[in-house]
N, C-alpha and C. Protein backbone atom coordinates (compact mmCIF):
# COMPACT_ATOMS: atom_id res chain seq x y z
N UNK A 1 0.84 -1.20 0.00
CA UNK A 1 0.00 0.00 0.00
C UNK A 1 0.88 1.25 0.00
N UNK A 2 0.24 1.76 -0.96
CA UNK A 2 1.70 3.23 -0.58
C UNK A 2 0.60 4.05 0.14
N UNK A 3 2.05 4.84 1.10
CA UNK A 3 1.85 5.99 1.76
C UNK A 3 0.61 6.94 1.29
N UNK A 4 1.29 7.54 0.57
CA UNK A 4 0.62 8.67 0.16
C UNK A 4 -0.68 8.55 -0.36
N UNK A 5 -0.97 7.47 -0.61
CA UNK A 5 -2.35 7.06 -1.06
C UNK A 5 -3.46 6.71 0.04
N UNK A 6 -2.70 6.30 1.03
CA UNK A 6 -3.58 5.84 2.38
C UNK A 6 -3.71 7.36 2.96
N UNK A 7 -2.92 8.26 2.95
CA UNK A 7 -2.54 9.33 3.77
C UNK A 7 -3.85 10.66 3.14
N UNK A 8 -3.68 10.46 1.43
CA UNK A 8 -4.59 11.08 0.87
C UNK A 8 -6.40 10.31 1.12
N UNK A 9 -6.57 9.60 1.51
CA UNK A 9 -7.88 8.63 1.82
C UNK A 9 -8.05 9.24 2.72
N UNK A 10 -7.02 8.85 4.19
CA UNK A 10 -7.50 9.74 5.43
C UNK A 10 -7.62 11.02 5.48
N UNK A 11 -7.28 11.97 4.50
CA UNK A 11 -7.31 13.43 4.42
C UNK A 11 -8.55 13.98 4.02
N UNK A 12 -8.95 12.64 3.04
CA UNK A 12 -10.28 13.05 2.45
C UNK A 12 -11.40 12.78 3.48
N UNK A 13 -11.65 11.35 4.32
CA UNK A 13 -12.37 11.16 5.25
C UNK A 13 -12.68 12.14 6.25
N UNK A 14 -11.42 12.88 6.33
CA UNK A 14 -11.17 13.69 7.46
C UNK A 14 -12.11 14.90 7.13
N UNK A 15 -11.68 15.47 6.01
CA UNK A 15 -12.56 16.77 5.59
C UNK A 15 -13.78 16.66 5.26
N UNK A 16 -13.90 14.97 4.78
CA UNK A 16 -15.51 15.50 4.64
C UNK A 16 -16.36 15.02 5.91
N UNK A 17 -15.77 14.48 6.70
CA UNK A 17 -16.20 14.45 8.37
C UNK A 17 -16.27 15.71 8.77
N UNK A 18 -15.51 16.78 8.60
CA UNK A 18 -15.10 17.95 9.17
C UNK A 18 -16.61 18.64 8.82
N UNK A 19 -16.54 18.79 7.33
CA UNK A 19 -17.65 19.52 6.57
C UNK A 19 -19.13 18.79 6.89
N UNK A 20 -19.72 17.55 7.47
CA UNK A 20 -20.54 17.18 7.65
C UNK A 20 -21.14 17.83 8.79
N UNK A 21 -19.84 17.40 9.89
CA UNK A 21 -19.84 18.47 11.08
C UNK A 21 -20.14 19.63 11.58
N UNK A 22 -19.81 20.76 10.15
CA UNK A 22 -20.34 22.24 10.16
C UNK A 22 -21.08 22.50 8.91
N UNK A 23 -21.86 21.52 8.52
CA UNK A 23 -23.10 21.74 7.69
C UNK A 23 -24.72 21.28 8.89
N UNK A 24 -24.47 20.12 9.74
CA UNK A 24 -25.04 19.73 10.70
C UNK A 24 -25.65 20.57 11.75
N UNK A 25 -24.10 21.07 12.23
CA UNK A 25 -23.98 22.44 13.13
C UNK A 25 -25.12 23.34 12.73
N UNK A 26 -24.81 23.69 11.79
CA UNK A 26 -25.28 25.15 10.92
C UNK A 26 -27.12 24.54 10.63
N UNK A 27 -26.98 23.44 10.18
CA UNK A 27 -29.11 23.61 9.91
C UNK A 27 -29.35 23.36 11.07
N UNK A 28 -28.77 22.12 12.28
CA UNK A 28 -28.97 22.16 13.27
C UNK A 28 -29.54 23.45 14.25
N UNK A 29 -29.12 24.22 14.54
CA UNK A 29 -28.29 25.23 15.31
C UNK A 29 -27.93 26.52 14.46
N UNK A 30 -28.28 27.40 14.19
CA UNK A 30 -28.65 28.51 13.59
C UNK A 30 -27.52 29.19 13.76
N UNK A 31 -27.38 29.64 15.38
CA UNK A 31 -25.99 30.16 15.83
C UNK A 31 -24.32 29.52 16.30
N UNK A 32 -25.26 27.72 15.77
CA UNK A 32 -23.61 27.05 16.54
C UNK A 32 -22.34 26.87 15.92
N UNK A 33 -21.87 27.99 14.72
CA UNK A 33 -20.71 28.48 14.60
C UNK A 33 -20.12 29.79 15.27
N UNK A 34 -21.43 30.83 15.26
CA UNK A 34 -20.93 31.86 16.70
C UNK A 34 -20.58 31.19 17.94
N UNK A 35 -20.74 29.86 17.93
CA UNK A 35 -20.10 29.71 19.60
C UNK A 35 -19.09 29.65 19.74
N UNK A 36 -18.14 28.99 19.15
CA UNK A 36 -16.55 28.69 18.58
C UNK A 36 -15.89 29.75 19.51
């Protein structure tokens, strides 16, 4: 398995975890990026 290929997988998982996170937030919760 190369590196950089596993490394780019987890980078991608990562961000679109990230972005699920503050799309959720946001319809969720109106103001729950002003809390930060």
């Amino acid at each position: 398995m190369q590196p950089s290929r596993t490394q780019f997988i987890y980078s991608e998982l990562f961000f679109n975890r990230q972005k699920e996170l503050a799309v959720s937030e946001l319809s969720g919760n109106g103001a729950g990026i002003l809390s930060y």
